[in-house]
Protein backbone atom coordinates (compact mmCIF):
# COMPACT_ATOMS: atom_id res chain seq x y z
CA UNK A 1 31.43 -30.14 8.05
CA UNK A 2 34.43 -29.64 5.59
CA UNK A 3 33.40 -26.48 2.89
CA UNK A 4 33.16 -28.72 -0.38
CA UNK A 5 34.15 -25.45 -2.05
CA UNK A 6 37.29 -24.59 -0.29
CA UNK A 7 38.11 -28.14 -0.78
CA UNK A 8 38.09 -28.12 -4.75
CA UNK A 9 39.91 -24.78 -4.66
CA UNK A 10 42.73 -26.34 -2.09
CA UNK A 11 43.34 -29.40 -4.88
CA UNK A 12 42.79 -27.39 -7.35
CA UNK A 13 45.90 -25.34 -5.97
CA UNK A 14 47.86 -28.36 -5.26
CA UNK A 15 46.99 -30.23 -8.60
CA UNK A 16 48.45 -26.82 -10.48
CA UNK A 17 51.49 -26.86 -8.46
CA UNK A 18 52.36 -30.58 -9.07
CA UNK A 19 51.91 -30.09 -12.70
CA UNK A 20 54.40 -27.01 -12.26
CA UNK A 21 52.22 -23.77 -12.97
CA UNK A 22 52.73 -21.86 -10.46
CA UNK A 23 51.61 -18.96 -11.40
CA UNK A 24 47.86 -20.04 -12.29
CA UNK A 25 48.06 -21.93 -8.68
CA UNK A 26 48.39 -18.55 -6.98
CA UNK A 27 45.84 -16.65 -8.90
CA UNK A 28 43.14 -19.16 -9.64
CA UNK A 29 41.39 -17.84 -6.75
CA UNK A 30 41.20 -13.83 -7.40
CA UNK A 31 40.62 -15.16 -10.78
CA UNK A 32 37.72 -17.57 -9.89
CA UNK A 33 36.15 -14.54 -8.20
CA UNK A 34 36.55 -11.67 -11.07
CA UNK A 35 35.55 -14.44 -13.41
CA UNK A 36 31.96 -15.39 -11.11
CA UNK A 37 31.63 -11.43 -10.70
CA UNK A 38 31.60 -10.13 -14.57
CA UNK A 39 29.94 -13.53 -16.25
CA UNK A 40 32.72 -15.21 -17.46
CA UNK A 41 32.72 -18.15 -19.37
CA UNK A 42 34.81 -21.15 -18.19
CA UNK A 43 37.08 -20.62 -21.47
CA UNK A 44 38.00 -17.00 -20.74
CA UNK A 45 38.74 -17.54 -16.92
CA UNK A 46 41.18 -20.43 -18.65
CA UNK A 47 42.57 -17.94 -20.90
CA UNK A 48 43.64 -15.24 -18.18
CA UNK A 49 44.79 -17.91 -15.82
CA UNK A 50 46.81 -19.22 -18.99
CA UNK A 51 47.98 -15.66 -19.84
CA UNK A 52 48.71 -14.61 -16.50
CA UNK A 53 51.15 -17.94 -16.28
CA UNK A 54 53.00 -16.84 -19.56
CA UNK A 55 53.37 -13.63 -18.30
CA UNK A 56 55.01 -15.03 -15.00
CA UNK A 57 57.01 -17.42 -16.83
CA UNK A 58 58.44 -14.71 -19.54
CA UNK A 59 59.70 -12.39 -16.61
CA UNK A 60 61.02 -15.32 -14.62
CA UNK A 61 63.34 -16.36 -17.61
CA UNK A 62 64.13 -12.57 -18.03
CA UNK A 63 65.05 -12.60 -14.27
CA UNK A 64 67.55 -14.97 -14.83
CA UNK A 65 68.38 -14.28 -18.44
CA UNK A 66 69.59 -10.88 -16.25
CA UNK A 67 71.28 -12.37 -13.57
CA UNK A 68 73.55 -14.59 -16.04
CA UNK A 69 74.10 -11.80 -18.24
CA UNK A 70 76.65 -9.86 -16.02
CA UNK A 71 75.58 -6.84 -18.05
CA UNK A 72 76.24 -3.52 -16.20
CA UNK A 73 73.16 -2.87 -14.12
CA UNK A 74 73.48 0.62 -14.73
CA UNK A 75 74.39 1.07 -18.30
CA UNK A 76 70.71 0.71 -20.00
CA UNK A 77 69.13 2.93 -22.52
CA UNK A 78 67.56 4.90 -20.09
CA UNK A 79 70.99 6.27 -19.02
CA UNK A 80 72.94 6.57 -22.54
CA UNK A 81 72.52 10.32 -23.53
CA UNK A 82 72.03 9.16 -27.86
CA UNK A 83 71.58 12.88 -28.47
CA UNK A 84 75.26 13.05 -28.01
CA UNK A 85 75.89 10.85 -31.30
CA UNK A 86 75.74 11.21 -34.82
CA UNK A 87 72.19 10.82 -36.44
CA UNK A 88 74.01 7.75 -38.51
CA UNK A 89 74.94 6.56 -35.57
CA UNK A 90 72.29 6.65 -33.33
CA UNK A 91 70.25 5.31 -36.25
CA UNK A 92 72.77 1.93 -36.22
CA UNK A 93 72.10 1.50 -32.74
CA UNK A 94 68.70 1.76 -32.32
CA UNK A 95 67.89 -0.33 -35.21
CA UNK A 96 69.84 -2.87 -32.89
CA UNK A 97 67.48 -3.26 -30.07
CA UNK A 98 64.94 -5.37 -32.26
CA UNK A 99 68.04 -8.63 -32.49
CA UNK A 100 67.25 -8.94 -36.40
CA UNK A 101 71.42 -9.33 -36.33
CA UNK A 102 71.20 -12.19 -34.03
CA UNK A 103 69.80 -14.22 -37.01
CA UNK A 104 72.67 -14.06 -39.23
CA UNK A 105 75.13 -14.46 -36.63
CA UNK A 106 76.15 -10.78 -37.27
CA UNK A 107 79.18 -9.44 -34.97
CA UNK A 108 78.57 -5.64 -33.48
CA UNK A 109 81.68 -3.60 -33.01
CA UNK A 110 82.19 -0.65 -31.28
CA UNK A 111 85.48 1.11 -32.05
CA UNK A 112 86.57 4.59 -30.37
CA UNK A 113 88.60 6.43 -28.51
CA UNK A 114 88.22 5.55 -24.64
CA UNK A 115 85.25 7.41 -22.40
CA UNK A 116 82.99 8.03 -25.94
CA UNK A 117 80.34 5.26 -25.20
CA UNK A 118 81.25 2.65 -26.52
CA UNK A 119 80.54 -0.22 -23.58
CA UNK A 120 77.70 1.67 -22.37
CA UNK A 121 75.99 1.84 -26.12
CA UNK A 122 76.39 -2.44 -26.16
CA UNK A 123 75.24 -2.86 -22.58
CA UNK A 124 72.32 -0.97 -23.51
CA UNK A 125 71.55 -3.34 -26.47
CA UNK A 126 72.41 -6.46 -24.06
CA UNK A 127 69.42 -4.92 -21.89
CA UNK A 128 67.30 -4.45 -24.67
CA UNK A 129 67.51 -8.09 -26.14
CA UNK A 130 67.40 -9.67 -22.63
CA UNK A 131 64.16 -8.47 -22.55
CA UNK A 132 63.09 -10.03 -25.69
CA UNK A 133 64.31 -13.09 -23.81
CA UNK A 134 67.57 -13.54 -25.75
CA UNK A 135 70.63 -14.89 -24.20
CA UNK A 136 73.39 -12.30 -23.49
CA UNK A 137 76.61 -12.42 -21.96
CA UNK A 138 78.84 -9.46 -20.87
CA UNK A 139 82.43 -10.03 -19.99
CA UNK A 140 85.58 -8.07 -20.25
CA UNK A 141 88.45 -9.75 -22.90
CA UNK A 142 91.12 -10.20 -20.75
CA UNK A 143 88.38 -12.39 -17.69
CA UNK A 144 87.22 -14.38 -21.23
CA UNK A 145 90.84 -14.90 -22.23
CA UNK A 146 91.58 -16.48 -18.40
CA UNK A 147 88.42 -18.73 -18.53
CA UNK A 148 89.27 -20.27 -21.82
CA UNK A 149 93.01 -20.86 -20.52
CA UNK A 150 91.98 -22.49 -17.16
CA UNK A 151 89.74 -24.96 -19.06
CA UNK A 152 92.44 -25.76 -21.93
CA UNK A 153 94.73 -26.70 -19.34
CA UNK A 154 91.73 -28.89 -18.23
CA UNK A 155 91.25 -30.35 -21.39
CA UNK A 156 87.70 -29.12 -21.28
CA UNK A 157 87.73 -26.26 -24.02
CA UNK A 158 85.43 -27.66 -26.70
CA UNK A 159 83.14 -28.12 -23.56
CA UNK A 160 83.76 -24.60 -22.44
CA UNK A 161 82.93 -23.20 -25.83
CA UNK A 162 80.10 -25.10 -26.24
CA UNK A 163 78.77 -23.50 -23.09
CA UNK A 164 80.06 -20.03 -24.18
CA UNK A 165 77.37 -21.24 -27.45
CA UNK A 166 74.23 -20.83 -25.33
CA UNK A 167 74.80 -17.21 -25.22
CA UNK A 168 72.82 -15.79 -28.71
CA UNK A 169 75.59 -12.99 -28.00
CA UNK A 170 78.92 -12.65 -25.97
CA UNK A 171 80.10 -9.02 -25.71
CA UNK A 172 83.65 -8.89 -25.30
CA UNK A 173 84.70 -5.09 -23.45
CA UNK A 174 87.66 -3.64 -24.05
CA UNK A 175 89.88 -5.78 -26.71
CA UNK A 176 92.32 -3.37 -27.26
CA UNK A 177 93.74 -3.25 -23.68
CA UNK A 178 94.53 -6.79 -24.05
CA UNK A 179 98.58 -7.51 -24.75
CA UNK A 180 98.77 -11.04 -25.19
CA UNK A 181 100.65 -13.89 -24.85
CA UNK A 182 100.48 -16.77 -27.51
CA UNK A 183 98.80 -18.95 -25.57
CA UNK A 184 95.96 -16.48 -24.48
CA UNK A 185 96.26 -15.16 -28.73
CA UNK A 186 95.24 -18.51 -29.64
CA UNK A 187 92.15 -19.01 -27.16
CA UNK A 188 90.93 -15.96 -28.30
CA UNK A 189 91.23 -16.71 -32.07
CA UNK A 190 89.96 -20.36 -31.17
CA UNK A 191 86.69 -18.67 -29.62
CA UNK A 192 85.95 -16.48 -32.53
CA UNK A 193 86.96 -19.06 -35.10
CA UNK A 194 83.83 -21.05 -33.48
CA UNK A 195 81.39 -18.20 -33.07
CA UNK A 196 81.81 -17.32 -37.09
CA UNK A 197 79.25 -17.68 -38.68
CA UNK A 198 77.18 -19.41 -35.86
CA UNK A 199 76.77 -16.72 -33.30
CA UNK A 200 77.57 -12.89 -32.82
CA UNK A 201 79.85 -11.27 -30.35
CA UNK A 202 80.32 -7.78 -29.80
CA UNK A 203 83.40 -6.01 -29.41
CA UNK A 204 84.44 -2.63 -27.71
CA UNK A 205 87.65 -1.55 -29.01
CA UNK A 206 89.68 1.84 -28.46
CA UNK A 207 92.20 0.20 -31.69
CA UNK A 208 91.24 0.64 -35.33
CA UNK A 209 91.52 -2.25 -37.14
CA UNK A 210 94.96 -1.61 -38.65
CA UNK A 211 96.63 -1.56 -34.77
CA UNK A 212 94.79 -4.93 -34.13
CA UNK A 213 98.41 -6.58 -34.56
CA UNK A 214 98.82 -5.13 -31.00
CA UNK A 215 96.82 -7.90 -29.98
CA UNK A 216 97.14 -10.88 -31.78
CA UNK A 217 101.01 -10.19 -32.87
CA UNK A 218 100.96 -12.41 -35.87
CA UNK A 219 100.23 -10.74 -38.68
CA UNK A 220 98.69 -14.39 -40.37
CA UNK A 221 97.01 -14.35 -37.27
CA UNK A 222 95.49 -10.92 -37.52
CA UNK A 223 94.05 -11.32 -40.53
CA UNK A 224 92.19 -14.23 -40.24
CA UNK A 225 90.62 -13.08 -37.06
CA UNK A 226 89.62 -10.16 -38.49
CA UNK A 227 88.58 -11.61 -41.72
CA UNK A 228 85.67 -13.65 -39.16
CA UNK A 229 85.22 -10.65 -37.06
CA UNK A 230 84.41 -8.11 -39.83
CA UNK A 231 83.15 -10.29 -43.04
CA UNK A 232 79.13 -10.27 -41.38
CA UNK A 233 79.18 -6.95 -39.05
CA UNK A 234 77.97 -3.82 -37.47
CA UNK A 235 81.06 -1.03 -37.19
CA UNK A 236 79.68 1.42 -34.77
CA UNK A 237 82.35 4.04 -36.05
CA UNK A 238 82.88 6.37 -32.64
CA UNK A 239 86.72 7.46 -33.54
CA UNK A 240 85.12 11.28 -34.01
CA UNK A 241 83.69 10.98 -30.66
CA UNK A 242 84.82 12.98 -27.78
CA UNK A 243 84.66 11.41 -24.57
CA UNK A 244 81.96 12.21 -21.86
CA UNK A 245 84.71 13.13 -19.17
CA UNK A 246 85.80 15.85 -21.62
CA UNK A 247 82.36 16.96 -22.45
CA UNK A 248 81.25 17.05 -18.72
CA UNK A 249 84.89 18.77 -17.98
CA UNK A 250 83.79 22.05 -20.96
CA UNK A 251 80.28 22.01 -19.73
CA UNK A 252 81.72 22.53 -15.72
CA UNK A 253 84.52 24.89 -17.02
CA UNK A 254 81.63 26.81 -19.50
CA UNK A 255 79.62 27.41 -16.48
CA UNK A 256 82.15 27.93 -13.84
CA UNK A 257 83.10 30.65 -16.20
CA UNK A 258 79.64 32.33 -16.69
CA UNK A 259 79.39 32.36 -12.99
CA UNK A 260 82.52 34.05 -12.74
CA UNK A 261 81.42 36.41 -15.91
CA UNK A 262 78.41 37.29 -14.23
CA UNK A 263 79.67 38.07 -10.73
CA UNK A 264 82.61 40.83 -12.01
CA UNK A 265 79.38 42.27 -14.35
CA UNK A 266 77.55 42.57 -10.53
CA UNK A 267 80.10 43.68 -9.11
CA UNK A 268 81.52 46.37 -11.83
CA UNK A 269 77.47 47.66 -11.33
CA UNK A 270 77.27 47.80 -8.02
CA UNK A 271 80.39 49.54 -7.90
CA UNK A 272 79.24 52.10 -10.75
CA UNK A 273 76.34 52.45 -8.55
CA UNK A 274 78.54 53.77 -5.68
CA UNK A 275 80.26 55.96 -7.61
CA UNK A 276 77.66 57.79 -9.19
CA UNK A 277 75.86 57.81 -5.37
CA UNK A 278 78.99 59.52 -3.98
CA UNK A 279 79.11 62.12 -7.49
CA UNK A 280 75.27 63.12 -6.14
CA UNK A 281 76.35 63.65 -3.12
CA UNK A 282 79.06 65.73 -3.66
């Protein structure tokens, strides 16, 4: 004879499942049981099945939010050292990590000189707001630049933008290494002209914004692009930084010369040692 009980629980299973939730389909069982062993009413075993398929469903969508980010795995806040900046500074970027500037379509922009922290400070932020479940995506200026051209010789830019418009925020690494050609000027401009005033993008950018005619030639052109990219924005201001190679190569040469410090100090005593040994003896 067929268990009437396992029965219900196997369409119970397979009714969740059809109706897509998953997650309450795989727990409704250790749930049924912790629910029958402390009392529970039938409304709060529905409330932790319901909770426990939220919970699923928010860190599936951050799984993928991830995974379409392209943000560098490694460069979180867990790994960005924000002892080495300015009070200001570190103040501006960890008032980031709640995404209040994602509301006003505010631009973040990271200018210093290269190997100061700049990439790794908006990757961590990318983490941060992934997290929250926002839509981030990571991308170096000149790869942006080639994807824009490819689809205007398609004829598919507005479509191409409008995809680039899912993302709440595009950071775009490394600006200033880009030397353009008109063409790959005006995609640029074209992509920031849409994203004013409708959604932020973050720049990295080892150019003050007086050299930024290094990148979009025309000075007409200049201005209006920085006129969108600066009228609602964050300037993280890193140009008085000094770059973590340089710190890590004083810290290696500070010790390599303590070490060297302290072994002529051993070795001056151990050789005053033998000298006043051989003055007893004598």
């Amino acid at each position: 004879m067929r268990n009437s009980g396992s029965n219900r629980h196997d369409d119970l299973q397979s009714l969740l499942d059809r109706v897509n939730l998953g997650g309450m389909a795989a727990t409704c069982a250790e749930f049924a049981l912790k629910a029958a062993k402390e009392g529970l009413s039938h409304e709060a075993y529905l409330y932790a099945l319901a909770e426990q398929e939220l919970a699923l469903r928010s860190q599936r969508r951050v799984d993928r939010l991830l995974r379409q980010s392209w943000l560098p795995r490694e460069k979180t806040f867990r790994t960005l050292n924000l002892e080495g900046f300015p009070p200001a500074l570190r103040l501006q970027i960890e008032r980031l990590k709640s995404g209040a500037f994602l509301e006003q379509a505010t631009n973040v922009i990271a200018v210093g000189k290269p190997g100061v922290g700049k990439s790794h400070a908006l990757a961590a932020v990318g983490h941060e707001l992934v997290q929250r479940g926002q839509a981030v995506l990571w991308t170096s200026t000149s790869s942006l630049v080639q994807r824009l051209l490819a689809a205007k010789r398609d004829l598919r830019l507005p479509q191409e933008l409008r995809k680039l418009d899912r993302f709440a925020w595009v950071i775009l690494d490394d600006i200033g290494y880009l030397q353009q050609e008109r063409d790959e000027m005006e995609v640029l401009f074209t992509f920031l002209a849409e994203r004013y005033e409708n959604r932020s993008v973050g720049i990295t950018t080892n150019l003050v914004f007086s050299e930024w005619d290094r990148i979009f030639k025309n000075p007409m052109t200049t201005m209006a692009a920085l006129d969108r990219v600066v009228h609602h924005s964050v300037i993280l201001d890193m140009m008085g930084l000094e770059s973590y190679r340089a710190r890590a190569a004083q810290r290696q040469q500070h010790t390599e010369q303590e070490h060297t410090e302290g072994r002529e100090v051993s070795e001056q005593s151990i050789a005053a040692g033998i000298s006043a040994s051989a003055g007893r003896s004598s």
